[in-house]
Every structure is written in structure tokens, then in C-alpha cells.
C-alpha atoms as a PDB file:
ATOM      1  CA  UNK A   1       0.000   0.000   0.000  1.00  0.00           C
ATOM      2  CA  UNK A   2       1.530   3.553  -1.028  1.00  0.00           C
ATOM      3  CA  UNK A   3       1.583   6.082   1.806  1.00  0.00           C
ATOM      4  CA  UNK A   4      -0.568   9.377   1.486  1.00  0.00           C
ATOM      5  CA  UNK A   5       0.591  11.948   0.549  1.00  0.00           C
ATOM      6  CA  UNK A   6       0.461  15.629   2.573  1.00  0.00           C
ATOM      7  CA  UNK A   7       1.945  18.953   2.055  1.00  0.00           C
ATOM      8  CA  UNK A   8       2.102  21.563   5.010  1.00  0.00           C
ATOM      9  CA  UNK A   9       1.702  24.903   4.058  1.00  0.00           C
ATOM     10  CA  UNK A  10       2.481  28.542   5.405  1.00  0.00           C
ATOM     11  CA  UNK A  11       3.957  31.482   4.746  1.00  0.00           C
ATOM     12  CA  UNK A  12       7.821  31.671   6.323  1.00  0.00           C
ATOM     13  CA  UNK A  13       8.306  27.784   6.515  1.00  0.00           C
ATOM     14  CA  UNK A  14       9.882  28.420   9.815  1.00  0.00           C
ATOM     15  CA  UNK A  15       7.557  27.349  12.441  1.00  0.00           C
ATOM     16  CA  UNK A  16       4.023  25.985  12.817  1.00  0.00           C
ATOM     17  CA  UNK A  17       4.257  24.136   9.082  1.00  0.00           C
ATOM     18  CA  UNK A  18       8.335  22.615  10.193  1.00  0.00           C
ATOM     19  CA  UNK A  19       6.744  21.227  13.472  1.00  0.00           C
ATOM     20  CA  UNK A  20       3.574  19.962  12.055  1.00  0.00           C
ATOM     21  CA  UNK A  21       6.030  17.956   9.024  1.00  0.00           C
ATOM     22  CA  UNK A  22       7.761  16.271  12.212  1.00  0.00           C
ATOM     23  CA  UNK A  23       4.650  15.828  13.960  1.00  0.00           C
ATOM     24  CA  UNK A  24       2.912  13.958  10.889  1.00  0.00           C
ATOM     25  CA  UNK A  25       6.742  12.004   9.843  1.00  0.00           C
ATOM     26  CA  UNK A  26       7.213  10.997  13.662  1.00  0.00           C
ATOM     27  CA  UNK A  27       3.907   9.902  14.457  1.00  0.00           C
ATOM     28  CA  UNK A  28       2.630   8.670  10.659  1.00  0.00           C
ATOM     29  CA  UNK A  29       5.068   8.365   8.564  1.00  0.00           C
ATOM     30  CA  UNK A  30       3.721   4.546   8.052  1.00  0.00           C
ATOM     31  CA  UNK A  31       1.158   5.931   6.165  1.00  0.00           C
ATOM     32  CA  UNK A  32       1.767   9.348   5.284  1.00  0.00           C
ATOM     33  CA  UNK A  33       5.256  10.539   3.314  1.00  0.00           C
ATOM     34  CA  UNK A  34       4.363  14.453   4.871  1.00  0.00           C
ATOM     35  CA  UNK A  35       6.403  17.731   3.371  1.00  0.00           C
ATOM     36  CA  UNK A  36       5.835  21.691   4.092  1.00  0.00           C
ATOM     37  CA  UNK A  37       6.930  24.608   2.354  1.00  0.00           C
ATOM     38  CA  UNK A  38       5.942  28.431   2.374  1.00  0.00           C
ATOM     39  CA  UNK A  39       5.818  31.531   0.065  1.00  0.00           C
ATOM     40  CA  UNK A  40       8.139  33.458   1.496  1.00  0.00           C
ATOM     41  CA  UNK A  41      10.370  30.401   3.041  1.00  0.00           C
ATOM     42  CA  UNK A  42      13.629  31.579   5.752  1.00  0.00           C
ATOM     43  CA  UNK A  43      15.208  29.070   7.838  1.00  0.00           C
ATOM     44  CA  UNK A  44      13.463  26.221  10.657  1.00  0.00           C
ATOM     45  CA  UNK A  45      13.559  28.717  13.753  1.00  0.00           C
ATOM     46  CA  UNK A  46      15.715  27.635  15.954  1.00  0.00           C
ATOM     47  CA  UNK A  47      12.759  27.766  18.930  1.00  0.00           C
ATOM     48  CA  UNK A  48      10.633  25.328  16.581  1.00  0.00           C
ATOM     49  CA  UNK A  49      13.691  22.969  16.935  1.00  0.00           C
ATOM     50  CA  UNK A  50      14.159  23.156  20.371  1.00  0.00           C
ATOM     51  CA  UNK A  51      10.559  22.329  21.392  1.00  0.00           C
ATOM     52  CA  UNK A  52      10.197  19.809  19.011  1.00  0.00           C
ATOM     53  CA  UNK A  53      13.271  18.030  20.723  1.00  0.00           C
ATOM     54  CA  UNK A  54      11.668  18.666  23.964  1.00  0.00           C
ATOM     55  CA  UNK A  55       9.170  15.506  23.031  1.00  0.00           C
ATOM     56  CA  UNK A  56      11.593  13.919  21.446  1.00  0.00           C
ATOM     57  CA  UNK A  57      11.320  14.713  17.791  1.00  0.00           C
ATOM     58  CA  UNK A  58      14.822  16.229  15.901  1.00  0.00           C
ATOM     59  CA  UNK A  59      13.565  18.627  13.291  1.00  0.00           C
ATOM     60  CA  UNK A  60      17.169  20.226  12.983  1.00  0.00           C
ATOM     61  CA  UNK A  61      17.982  18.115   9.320  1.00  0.00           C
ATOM     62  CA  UNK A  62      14.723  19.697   7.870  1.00  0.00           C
ATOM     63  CA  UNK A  63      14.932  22.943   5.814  1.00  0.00           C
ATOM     64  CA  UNK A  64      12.597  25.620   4.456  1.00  0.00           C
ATOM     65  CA  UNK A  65      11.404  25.008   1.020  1.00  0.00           C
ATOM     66  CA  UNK A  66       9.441  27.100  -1.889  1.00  0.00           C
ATOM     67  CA  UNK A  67       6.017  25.601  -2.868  1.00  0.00           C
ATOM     68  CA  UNK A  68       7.406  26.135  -6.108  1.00  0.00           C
ATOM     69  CA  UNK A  69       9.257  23.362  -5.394  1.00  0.00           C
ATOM     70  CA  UNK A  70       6.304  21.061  -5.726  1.00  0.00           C
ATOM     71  CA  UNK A  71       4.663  22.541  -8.724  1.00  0.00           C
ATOM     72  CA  UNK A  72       3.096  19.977 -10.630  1.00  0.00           C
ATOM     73  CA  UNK A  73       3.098  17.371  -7.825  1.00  0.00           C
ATOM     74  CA  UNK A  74      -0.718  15.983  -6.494  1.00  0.00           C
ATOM     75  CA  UNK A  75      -1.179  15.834  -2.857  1.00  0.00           C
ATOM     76  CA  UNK A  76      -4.000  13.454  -1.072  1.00  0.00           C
ATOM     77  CA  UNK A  77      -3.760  16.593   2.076  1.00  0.00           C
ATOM     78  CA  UNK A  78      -3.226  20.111   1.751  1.00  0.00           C
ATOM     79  CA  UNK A  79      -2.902  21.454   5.116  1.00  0.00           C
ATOM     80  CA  UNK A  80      -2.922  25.410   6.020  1.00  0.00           C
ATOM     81  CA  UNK A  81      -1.343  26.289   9.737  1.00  0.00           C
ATOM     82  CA  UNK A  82      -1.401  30.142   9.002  1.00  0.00           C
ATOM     83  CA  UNK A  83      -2.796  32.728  11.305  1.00  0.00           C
ATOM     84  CA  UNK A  84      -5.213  35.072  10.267  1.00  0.00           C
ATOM     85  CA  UNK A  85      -3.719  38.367  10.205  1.00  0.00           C
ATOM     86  CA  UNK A  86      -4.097  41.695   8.890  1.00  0.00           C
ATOM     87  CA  UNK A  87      -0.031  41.990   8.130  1.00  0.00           C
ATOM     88  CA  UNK A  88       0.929  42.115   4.449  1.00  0.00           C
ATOM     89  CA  UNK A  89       2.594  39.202   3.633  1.00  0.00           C
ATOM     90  CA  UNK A  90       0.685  36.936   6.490  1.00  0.00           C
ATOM     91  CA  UNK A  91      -1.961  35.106   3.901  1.00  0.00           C
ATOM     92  CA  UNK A  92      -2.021  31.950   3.819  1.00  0.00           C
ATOM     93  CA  UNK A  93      -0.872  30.319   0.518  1.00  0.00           C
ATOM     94  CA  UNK A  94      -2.792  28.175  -1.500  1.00  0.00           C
ATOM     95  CA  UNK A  95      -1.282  24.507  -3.373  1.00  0.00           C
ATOM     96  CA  UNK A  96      -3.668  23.963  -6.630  1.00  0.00           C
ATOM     97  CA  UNK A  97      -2.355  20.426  -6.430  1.00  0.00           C
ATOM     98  CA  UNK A  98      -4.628  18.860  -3.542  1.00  0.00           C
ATOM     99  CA  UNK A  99      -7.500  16.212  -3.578  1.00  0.00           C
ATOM    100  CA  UNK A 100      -8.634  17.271   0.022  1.00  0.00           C
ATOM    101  CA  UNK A 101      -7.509  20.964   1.880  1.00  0.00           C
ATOM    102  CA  UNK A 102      -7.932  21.445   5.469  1.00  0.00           C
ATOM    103  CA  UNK A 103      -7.253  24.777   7.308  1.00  0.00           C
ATOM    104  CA  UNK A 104      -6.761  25.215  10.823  1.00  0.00           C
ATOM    105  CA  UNK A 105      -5.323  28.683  12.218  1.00  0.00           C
ATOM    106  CA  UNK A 106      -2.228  28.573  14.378  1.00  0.00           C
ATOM    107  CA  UNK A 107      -0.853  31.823  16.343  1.00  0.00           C
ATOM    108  CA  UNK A 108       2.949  32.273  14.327  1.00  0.00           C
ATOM    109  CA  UNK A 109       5.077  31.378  17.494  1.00  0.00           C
ATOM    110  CA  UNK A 110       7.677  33.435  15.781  1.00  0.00           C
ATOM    111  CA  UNK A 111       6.090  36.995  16.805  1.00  0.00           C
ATOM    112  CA  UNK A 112       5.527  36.698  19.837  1.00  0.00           C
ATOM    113  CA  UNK A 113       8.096  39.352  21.627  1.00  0.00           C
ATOM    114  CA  UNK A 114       9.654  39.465  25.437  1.00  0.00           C
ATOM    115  CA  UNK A 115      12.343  37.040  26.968  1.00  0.00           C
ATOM    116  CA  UNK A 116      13.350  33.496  25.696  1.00  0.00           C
ATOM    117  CA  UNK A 117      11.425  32.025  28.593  1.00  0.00           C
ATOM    118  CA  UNK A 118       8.243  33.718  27.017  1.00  0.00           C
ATOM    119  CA  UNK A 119       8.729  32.887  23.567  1.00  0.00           C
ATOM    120  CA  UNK A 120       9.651  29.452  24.507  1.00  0.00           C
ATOM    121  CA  UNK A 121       6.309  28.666  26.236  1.00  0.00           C
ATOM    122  CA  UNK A 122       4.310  30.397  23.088  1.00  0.00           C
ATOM    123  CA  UNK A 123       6.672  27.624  20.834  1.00  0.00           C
ATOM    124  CA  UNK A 124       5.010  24.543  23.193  1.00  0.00           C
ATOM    125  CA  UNK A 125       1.417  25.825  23.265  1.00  0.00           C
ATOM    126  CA  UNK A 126       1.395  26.067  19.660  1.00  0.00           C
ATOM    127  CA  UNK A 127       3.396  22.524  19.156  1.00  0.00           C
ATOM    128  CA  UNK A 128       0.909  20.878  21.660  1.00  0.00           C
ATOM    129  CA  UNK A 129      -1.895  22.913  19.415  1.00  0.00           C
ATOM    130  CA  UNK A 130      -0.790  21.739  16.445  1.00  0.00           C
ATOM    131  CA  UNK A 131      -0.119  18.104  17.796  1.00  0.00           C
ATOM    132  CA  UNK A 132      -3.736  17.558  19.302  1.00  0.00           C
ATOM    133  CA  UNK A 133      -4.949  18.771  15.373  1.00  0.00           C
ATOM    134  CA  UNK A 134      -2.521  16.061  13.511  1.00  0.00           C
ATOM    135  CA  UNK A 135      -4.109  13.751  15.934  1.00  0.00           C
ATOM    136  CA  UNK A 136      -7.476  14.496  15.253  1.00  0.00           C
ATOM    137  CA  UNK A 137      -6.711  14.087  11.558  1.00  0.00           C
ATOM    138  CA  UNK A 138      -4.553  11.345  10.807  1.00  0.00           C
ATOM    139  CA  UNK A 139      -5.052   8.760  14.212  1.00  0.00           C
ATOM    140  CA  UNK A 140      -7.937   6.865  13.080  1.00  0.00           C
ATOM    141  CA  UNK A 141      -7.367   7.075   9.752  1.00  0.00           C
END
């Protein structure tokens, strides 16, 4: 049986879409072969990486990517993690390459200002956020 296959989209690459691809590879990857990319892609922030390895998943050998990168390619899940904000530059992207999209809005981690100890915390609630949704959508499937 071939594994499904799901794309992770948002706009930076950096954060909520890099911990949701480890989520869905740690936890699925029997049955789902899971990538992300953005529209404006950076670098995997290095707070992403440090929660992730909190619960034991190392997200430190993934790397931003273009969608553009997947033009042409089909998709069984689109996924959207973007907030909705008012910020240029903050909509979500959309992948005309999907059979089934699904859109859930995640705070971006990444703006959240004040000591490490702060921003740290926002990185977890929004990992354990985005966790509970990959659960809901891929553990009894």
C-alpha cells in the first residue's frame, strides 16, 4: 500500500508548518510521506527545533522550502497552519495540487516578543496545538 501523501503549508516555513512535518513524519510516517513549504520560506527557527526536541522529535535536518518546489506534484492533504492576520505578507498560501484541503489557524510562534522564557512557552502551546490537530486528523485514519 503507497503512503498518502500531505503537504504543510504557510507562509515563512519556519515554524508551525516545520513542526507539524515532524509531527505527521514521527507519528505517521507509516502511512503518510508528509512535506511543508511556504511563500516566502527563511530558515526552521531555531525555537521550533528546540521544542520539538523537547518531546523527542529532531527537526534540525529539515529545511525551508518554496512551494514552487512542488509545482506539478498531487497531494491526497493540503494542510494550512497560518494565522489570520491583517499583516501584508501573512496570507495563507494556497497549493492547486490537492484532492482534500484542510485549514486550521495557528498563532505564528515566531512573533511573539519578550524574553526566551516567554517565547519558549508560546513555541510549546502552539506545538501541543498543532499536535492535538494532527491527531485528530490522521489517528484513526
Amino acid at each position: 500500500m503507497s503512503k498518502k501523501k500531505v503537504l504543510v503549508l504557510c507562509v515563512n516555513n519556519s515554524a508551525r508548518s516545520q513542526m507539524a512535518e515532524g509531527l505527521i513524519r514521527h507519528y505517521y510516517g507509516d502511512r503518510y510521506e508528509v512535506v511543508s513549504a511556504g511563500v516566502k520560506p527563511t530558515e526552521v527557527h531555531p525555537y521550533a527545533i528546540e521544542v520539538m526536541r523537547e518531546i523527542g522529535i529532531d527537526i534540525s535536518g529539515q529545511h525551508s522550502k518554496h512551494v514552487r518546489e512542488f509545482a506539478g506534484m498531487k497531494f491526497d492533504y493540503v494542510l494550512t497552519v497560518c494565522g489570520h492576520s491583517n499583516e501584508p505578507g501573512e496570507e495563507c498560501p494556497f497549493f492547486p495540487g490537492g484532492s482534500k484541503y484542510i485549514h486550521r489557524s495557528f498563532e505564528d510562534p515566531s512573533k511573539i516578543s519578550g524574553e526566551y522564557d516567554k517565547k519558549l512557552e508560546k513555541f510549546r502551546e502552539v506545538r501541543d496545538q498543532i499536535r492535538a490537530w494532527i491527531d485528530e486528523l490522521f489517528g484513526q485514519k
